[in-house]
PDB file of N, CA and C in Angstrom:
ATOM      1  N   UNK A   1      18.912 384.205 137.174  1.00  0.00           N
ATOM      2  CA  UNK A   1      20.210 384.357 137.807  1.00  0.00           C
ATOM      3  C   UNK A   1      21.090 385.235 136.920  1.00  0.00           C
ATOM      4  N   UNK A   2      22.134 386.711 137.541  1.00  0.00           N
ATOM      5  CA  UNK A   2      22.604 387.376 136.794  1.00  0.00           C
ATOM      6  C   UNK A   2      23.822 386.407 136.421  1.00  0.00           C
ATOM      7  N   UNK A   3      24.573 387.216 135.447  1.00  0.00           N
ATOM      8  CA  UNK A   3      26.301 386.868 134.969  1.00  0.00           C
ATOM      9  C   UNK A   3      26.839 386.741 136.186  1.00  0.00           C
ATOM     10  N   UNK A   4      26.882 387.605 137.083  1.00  0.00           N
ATOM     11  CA  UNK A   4      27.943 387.681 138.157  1.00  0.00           C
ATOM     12  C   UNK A   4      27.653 386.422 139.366  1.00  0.00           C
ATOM     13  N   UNK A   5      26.254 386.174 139.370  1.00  0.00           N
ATOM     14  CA  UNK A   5      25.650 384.918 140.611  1.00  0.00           C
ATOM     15  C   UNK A   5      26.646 383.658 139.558  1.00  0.00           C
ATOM     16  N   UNK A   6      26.527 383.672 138.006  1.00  0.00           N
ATOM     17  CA  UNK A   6      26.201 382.405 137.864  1.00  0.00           C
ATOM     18  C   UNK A   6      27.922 382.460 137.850  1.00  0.00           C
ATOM     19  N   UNK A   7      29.324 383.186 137.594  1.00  0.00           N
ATOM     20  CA  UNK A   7      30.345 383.247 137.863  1.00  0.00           C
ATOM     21  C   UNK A   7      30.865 382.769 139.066  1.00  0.00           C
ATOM     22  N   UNK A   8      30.026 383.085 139.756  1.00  0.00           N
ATOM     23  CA  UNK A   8      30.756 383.283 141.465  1.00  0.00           C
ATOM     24  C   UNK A   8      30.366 381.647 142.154  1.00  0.00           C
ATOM     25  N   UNK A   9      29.530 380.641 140.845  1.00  0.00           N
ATOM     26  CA  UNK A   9      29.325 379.261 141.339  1.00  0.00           C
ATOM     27  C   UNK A   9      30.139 378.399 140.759  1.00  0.00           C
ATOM     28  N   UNK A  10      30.779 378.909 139.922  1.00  0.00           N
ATOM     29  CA  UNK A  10      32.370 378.110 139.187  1.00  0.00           C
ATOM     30  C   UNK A  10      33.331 378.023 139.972  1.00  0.00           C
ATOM     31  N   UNK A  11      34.082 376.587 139.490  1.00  0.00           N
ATOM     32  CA  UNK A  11      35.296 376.866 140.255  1.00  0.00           C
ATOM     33  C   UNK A  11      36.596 377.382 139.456  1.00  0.00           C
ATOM     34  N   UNK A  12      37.495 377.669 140.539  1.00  0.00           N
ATOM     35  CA  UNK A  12      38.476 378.200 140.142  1.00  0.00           C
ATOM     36  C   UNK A  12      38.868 377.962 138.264  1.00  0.00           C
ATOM     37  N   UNK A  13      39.210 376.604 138.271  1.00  0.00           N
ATOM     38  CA  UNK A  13      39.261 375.644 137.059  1.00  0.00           C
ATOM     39  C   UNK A  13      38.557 376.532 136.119  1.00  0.00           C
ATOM     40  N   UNK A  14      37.262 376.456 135.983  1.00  0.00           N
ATOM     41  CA  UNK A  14      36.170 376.335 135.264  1.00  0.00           C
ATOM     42  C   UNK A  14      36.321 378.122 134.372  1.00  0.00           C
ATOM     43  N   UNK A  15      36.006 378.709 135.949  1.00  0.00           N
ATOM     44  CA  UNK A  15      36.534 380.295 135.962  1.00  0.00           C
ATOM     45  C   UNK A  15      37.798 380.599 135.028  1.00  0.00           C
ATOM     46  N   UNK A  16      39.175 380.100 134.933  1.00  0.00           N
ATOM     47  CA  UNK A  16      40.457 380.071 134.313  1.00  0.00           C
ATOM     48  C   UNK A  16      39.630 379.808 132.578  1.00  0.00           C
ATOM     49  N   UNK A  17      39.526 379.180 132.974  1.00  0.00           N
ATOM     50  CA  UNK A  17      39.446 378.133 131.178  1.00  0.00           C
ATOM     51  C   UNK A  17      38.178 379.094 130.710  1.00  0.00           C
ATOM     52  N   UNK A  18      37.076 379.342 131.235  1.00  0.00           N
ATOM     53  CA  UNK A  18      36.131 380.260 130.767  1.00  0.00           C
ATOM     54  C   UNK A  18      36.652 381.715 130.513  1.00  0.00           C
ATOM     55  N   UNK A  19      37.781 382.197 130.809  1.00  0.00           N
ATOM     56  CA  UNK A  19      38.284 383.310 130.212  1.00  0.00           C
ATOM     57  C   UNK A  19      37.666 384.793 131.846  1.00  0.00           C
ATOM     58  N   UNK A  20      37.271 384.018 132.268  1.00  0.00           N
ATOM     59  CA  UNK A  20      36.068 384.766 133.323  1.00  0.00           C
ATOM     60  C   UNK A  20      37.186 385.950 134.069  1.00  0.00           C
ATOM     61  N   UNK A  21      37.974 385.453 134.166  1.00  0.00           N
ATOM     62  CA  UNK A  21      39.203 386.927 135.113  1.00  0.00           C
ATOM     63  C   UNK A  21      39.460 388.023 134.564  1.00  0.00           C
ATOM     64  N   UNK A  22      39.183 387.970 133.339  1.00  0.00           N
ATOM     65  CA  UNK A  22      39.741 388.753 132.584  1.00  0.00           C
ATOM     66  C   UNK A  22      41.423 388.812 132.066  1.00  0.00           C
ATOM     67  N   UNK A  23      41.202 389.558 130.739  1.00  0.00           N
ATOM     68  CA  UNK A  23      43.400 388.987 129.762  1.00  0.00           C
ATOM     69  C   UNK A  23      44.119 389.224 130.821  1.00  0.00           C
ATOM     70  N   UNK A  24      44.351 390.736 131.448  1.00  0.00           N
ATOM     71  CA  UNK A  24      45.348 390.736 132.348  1.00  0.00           C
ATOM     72  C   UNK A  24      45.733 390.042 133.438  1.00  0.00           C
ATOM     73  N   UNK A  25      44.561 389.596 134.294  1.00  0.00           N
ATOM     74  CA  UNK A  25      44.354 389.016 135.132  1.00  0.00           C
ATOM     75  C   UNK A  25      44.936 387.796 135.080  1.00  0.00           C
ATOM     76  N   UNK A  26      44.398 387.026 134.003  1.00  0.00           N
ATOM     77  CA  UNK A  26      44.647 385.745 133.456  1.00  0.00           C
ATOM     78  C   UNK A  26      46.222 385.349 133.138  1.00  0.00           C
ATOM     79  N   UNK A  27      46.310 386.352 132.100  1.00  0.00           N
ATOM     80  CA  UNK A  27      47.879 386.627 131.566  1.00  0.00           C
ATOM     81  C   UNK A  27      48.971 386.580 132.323  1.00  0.00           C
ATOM     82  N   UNK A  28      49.002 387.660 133.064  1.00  0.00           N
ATOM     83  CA  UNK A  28      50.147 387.714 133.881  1.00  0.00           C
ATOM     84  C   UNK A  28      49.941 387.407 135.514  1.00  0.00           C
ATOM     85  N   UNK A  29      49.179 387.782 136.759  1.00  0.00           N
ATOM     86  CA  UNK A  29      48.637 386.383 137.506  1.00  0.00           C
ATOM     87  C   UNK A  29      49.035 385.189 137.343  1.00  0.00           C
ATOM     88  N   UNK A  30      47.674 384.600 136.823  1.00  0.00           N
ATOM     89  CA  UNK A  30      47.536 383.341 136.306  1.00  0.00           C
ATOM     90  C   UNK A  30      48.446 382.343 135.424  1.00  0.00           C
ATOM     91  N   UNK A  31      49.459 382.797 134.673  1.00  0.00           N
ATOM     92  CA  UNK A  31      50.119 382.724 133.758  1.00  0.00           C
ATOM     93  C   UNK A  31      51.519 382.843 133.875  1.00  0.00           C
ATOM     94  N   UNK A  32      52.094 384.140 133.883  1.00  0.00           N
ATOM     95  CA  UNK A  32      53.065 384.450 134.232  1.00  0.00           C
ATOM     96  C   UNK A  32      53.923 384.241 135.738  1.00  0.00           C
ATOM     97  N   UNK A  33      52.989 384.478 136.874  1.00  0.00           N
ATOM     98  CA  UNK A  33      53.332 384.845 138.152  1.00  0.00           C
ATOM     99  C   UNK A  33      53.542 382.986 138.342  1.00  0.00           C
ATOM    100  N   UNK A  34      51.856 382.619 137.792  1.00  0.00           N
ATOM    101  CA  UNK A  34      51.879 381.044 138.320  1.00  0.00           C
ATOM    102  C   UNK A  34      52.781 379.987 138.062  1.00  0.00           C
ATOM    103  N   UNK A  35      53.528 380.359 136.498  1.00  0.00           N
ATOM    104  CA  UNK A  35      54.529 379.762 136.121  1.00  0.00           C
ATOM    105  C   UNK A  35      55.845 379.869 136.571  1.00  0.00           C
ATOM    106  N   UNK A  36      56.011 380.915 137.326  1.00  0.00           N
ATOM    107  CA  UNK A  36      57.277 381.277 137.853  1.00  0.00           C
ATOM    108  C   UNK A  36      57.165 380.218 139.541  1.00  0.00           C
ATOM    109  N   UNK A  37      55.847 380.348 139.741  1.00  0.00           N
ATOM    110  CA  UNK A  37      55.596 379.385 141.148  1.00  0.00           C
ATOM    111  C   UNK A  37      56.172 377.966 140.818  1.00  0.00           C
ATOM    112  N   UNK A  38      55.489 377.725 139.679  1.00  0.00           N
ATOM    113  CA  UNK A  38      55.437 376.189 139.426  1.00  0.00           C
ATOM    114  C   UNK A  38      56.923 375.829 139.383  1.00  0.00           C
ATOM    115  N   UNK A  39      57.664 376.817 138.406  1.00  0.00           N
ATOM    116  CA  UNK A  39      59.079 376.374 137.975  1.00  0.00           C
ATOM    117  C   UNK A  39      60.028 376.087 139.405  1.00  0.00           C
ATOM    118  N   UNK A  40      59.687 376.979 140.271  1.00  0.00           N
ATOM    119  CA  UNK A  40      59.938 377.106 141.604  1.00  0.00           C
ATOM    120  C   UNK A  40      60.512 375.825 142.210  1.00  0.00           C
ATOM    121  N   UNK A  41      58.647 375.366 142.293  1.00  0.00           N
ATOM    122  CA  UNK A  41      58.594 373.925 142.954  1.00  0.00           C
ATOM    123  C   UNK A  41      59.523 372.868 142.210  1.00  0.00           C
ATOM    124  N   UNK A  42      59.895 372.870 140.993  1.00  0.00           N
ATOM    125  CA  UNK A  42      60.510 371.745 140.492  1.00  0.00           C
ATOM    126  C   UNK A  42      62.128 371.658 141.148  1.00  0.00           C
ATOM    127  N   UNK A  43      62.570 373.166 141.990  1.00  0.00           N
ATOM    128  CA  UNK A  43      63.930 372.984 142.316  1.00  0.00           C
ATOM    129  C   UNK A  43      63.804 372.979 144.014  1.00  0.00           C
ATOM    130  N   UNK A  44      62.525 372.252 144.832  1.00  0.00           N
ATOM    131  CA  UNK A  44      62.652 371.835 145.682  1.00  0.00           C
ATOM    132  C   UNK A  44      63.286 370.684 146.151  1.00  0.00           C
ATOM    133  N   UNK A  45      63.981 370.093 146.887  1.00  0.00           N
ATOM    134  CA  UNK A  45      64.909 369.348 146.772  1.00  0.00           C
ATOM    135  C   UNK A  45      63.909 367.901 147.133  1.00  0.00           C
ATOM    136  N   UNK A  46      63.014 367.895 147.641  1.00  0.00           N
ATOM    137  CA  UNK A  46      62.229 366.396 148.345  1.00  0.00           C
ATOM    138  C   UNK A  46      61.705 366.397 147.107  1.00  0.00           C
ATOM    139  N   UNK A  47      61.249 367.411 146.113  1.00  0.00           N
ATOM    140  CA  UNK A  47      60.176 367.255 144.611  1.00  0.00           C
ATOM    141  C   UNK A  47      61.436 366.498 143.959  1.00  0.00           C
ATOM    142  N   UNK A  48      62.416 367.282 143.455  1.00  0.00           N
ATOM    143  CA  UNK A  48      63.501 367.156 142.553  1.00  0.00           C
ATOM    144  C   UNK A  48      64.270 365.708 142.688  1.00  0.00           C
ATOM    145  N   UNK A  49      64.042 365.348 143.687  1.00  0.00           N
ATOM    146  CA  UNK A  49      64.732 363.629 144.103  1.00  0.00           C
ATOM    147  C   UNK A  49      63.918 362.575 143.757  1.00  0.00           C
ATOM    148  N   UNK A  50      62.581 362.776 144.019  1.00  0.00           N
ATOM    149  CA  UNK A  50      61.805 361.894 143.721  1.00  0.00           C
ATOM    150  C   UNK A  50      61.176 361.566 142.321  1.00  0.00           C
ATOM    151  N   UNK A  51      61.489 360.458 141.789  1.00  0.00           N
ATOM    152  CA  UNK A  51      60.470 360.790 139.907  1.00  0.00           C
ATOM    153  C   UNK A  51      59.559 360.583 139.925  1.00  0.00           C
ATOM    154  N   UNK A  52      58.978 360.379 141.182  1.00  0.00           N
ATOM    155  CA  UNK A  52      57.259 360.312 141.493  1.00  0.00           C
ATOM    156  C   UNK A  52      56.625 361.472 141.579  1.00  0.00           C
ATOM    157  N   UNK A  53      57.156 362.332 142.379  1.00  0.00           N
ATOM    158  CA  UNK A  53      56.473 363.581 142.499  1.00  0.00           C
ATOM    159  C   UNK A  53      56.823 364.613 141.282  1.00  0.00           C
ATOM    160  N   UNK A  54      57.917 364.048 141.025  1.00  0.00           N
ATOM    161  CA  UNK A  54      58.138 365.080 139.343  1.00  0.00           C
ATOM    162  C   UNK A  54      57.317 364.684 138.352  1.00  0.00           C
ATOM    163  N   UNK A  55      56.802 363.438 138.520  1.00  0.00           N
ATOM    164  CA  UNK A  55      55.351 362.818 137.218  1.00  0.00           C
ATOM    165  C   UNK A  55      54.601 363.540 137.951  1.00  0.00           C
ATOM    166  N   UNK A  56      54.008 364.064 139.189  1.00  0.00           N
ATOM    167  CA  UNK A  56      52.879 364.080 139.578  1.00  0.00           C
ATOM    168  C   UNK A  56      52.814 365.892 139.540  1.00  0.00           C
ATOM    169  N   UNK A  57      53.692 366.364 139.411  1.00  0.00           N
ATOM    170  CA  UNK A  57      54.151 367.577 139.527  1.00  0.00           C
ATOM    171  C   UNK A  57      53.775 367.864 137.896  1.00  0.00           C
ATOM    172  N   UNK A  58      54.661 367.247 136.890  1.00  0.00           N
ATOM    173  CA  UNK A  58      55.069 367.437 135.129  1.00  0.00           C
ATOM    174  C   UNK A  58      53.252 366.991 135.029  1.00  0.00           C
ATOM    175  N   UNK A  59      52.594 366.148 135.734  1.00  0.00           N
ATOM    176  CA  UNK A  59      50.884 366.544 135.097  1.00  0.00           C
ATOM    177  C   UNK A  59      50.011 367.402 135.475  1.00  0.00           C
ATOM    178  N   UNK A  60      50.506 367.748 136.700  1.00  0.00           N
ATOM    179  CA  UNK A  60      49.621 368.977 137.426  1.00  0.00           C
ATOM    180  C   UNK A  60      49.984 369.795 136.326  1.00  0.00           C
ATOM    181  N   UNK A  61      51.242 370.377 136.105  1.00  0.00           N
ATOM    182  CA  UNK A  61      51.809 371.190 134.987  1.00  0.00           C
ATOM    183  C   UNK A  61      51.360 371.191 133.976  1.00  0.00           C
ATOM    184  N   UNK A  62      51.421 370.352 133.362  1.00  0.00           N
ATOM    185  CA  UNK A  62      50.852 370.522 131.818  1.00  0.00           C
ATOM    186  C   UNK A  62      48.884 370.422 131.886  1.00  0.00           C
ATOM    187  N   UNK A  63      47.850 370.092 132.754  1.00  0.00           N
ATOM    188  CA  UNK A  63      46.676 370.335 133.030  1.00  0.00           C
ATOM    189  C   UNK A  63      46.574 371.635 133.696  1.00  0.00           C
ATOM    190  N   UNK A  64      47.815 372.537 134.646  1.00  0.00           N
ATOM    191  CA  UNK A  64      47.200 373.878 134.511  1.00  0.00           C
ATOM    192  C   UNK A  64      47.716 374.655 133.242  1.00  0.00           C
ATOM    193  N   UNK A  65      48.103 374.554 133.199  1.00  0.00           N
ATOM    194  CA  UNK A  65      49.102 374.833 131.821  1.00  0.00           C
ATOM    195  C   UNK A  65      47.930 375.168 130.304  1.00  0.00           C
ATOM    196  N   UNK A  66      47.228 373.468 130.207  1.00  0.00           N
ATOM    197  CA  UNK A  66      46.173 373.748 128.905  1.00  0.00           C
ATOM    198  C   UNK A  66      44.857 374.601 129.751  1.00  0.00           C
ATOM    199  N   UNK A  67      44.597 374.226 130.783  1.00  0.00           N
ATOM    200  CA  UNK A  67      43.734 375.204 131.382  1.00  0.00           C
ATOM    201  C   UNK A  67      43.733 376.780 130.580  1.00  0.00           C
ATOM    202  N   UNK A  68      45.088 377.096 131.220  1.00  0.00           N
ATOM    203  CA  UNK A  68      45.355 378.742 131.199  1.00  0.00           C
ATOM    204  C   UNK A  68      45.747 379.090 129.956  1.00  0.00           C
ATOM    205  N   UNK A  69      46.006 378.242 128.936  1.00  0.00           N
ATOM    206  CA  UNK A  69      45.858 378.609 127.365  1.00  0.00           C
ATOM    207  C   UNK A  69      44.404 378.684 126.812  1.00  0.00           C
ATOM    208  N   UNK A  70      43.972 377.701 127.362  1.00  0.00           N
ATOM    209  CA  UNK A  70      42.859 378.293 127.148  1.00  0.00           C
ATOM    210  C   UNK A  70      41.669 379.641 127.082  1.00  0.00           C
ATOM    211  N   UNK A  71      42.030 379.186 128.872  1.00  0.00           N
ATOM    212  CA  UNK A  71      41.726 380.775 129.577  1.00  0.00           C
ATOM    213  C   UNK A  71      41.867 381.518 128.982  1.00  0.00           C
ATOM    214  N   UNK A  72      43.423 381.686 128.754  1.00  0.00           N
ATOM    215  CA  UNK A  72      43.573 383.455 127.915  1.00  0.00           C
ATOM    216  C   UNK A  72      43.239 383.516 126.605  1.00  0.00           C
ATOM    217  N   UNK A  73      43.097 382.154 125.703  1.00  0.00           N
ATOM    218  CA  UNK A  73      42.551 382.195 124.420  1.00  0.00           C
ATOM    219  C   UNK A  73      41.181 383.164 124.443  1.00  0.00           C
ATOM    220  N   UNK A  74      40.155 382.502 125.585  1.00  0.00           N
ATOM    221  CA  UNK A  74      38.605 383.059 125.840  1.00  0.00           C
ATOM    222  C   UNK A  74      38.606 384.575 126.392  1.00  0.00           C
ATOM    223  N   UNK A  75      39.882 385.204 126.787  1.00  0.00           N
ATOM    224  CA  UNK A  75      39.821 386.185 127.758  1.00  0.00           C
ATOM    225  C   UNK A  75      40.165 387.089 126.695  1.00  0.00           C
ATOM    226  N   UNK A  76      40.884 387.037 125.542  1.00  0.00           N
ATOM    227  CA  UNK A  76      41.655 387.668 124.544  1.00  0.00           C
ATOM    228  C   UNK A  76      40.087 387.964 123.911  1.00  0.00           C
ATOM    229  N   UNK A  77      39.349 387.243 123.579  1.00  0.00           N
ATOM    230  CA  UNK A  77      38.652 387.087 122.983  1.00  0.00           C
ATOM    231  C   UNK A  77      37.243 387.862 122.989  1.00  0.00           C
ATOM    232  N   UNK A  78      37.389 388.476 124.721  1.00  0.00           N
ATOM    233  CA  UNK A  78      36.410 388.922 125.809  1.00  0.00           C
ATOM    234  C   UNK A  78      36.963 390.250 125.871  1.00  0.00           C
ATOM    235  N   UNK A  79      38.329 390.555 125.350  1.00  0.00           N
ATOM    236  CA  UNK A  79      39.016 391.239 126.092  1.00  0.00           C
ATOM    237  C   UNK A  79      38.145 392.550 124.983  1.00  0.00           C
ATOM    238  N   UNK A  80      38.226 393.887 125.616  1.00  0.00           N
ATOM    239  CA  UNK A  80      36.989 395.397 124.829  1.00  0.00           C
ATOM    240  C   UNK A  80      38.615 396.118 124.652  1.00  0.00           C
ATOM    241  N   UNK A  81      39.516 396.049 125.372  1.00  0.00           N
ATOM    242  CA  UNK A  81      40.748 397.180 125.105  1.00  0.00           C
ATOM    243  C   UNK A  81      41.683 397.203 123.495  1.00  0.00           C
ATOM    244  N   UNK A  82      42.697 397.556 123.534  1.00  0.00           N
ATOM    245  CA  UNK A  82      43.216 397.879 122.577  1.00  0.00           C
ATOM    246  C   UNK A  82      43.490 396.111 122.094  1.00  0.00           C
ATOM    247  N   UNK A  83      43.232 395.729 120.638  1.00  0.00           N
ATOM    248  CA  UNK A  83      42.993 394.748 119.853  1.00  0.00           C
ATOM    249  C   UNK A  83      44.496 393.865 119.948  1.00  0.00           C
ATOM    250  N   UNK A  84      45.346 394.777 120.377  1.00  0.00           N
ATOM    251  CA  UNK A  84      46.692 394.832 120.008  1.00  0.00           C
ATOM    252  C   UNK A  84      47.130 393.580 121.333  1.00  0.00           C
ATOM    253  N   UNK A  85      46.612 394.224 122.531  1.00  0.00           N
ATOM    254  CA  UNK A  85      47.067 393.115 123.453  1.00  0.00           C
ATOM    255  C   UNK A  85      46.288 391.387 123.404  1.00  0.00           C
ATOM    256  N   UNK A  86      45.278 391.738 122.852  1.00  0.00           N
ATOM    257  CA  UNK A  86      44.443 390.566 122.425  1.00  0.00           C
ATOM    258  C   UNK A  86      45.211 389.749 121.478  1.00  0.00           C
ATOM    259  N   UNK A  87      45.239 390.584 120.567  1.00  0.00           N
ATOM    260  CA  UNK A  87      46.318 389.246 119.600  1.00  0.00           C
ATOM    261  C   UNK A  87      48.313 388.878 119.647  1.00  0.00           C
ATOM    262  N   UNK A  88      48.355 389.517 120.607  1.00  0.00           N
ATOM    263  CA  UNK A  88      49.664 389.411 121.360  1.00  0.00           C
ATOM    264  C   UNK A  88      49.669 388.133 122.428  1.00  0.00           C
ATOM    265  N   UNK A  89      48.545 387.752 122.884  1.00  0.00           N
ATOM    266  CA  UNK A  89      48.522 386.765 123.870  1.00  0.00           C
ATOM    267  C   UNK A  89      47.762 385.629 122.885  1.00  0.00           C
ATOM    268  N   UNK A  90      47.385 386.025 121.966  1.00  0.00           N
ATOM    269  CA  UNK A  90      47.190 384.902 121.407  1.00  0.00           C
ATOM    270  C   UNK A  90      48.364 384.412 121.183  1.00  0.00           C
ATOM    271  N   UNK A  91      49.790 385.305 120.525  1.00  0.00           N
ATOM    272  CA  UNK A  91      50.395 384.821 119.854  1.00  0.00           C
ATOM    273  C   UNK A  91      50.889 383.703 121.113  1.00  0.00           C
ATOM    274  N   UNK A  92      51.271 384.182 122.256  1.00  0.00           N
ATOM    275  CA  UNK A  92      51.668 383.447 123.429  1.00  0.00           C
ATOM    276  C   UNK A  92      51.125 382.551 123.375  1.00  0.00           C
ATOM    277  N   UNK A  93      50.178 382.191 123.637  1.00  0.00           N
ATOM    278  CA  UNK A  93      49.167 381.053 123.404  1.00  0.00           C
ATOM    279  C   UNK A  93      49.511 380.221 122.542  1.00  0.00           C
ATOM    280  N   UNK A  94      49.729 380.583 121.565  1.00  0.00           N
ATOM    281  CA  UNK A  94      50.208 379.492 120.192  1.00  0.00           C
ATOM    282  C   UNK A  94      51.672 378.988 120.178  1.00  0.00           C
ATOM    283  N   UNK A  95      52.610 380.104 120.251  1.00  0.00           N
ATOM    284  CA  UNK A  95      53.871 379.764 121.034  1.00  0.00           C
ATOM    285  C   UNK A  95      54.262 378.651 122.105  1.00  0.00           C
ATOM    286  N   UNK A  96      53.181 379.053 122.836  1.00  0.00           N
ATOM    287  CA  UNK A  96      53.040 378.297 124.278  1.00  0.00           C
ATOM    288  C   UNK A  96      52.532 376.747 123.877  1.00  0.00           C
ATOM    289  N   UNK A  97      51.761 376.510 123.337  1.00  0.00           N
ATOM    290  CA  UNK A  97      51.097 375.102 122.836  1.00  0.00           C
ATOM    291  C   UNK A  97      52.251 374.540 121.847  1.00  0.00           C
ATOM    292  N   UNK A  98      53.236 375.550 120.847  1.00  0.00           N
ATOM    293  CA  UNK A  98      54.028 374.829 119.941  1.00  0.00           C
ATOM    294  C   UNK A  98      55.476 374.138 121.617  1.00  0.00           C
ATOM    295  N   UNK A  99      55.908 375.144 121.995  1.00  0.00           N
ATOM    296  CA  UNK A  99      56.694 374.456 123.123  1.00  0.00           C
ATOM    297  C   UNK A  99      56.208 373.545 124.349  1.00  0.00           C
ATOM    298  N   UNK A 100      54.912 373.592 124.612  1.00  0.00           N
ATOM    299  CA  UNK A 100      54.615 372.305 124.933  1.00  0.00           C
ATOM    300  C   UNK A 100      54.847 371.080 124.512  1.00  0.00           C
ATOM    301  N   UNK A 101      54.357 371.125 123.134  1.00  0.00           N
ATOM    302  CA  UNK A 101      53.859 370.113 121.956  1.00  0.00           C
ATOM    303  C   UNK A 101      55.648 369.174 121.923  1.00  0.00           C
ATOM    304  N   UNK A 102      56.406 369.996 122.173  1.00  0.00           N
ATOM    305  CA  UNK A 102      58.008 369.629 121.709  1.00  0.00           C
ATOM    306  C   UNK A 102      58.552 369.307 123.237  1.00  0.00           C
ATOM    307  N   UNK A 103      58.009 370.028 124.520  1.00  0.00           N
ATOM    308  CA  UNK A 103      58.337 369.325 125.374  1.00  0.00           C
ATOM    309  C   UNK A 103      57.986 368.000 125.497  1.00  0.00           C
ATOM    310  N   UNK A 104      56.793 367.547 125.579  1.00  0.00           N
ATOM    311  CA  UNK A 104      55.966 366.306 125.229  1.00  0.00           C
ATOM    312  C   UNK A 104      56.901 365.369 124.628  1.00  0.00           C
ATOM    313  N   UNK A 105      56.626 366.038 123.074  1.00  0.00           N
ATOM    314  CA  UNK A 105      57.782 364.950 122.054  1.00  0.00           C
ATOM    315  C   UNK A 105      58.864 364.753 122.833  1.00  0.00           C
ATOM    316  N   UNK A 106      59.441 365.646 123.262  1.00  0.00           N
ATOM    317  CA  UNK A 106      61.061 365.081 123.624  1.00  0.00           C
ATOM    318  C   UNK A 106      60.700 364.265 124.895  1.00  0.00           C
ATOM    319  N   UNK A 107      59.673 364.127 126.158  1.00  0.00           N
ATOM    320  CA  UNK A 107      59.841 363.741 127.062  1.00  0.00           C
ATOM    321  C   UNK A 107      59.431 361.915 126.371  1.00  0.00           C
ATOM    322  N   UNK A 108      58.432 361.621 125.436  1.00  0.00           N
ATOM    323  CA  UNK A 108      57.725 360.513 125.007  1.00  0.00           C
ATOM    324  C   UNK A 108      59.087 359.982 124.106  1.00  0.00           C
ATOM    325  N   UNK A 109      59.901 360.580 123.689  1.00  0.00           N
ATOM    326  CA  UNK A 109      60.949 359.806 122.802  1.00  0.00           C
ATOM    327  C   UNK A 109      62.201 359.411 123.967  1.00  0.00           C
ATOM    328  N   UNK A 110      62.001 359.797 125.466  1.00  0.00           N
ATOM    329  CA  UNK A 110      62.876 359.566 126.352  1.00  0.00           C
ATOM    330  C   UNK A 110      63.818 358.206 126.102  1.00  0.00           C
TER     331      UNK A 110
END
């Protein structure tokens, strides 16, 4: 079975976190575009009322969230172009995991 058969039997998930889309793709797509979706949903008014769907929402979030750090960790990593954008999304990446790490804290010291 080639690279591309055994790609195209992953799922979405699997695909993200395996780096498989490629940096840009991953990066800004996946990353950028998706986070602007997500933030979206939190100022829907039936999400935003309920603290049920904002737990259920704040874990979807933070599981696509380590997904796609991941992802772009593996994609940076995959990535053949200039070295420069590779370790630029790392830095995001690390950034991104330190402001998680402090969202967390502050939400667990509630």
């Amino acid at each position: 079975m080639s690279d591309n058969q055994e790609i195209n039997k992953k799922g979405f998930f699997k695909k993200l976190m395996d780096g498989d889309f490629g940096l840009a793709k991953t990066y800004w797509l996946y990353g950028i575009l998706g986070n602007i979706v997500i933030g979206l949903m939190y100022e829907i008014p039936v999400i935003s009322e309920s603290l049920g769907l904002i737990l259920i929402l704040l874990l979807a979030t933070i599981i696509y969230t380590i997904s796609l750090m991941i992802g772009i960790w593996k994609a940076a990593n995959r990535y053949t172009g200039k070295k420069v954008w590779a370790f630029l999304a790392k830095i995001a990446v690390v950034l991104g995991v330190i402001q998680m790490a402090v969202t967390v804290i502050g939400l667990v010291t509630l």
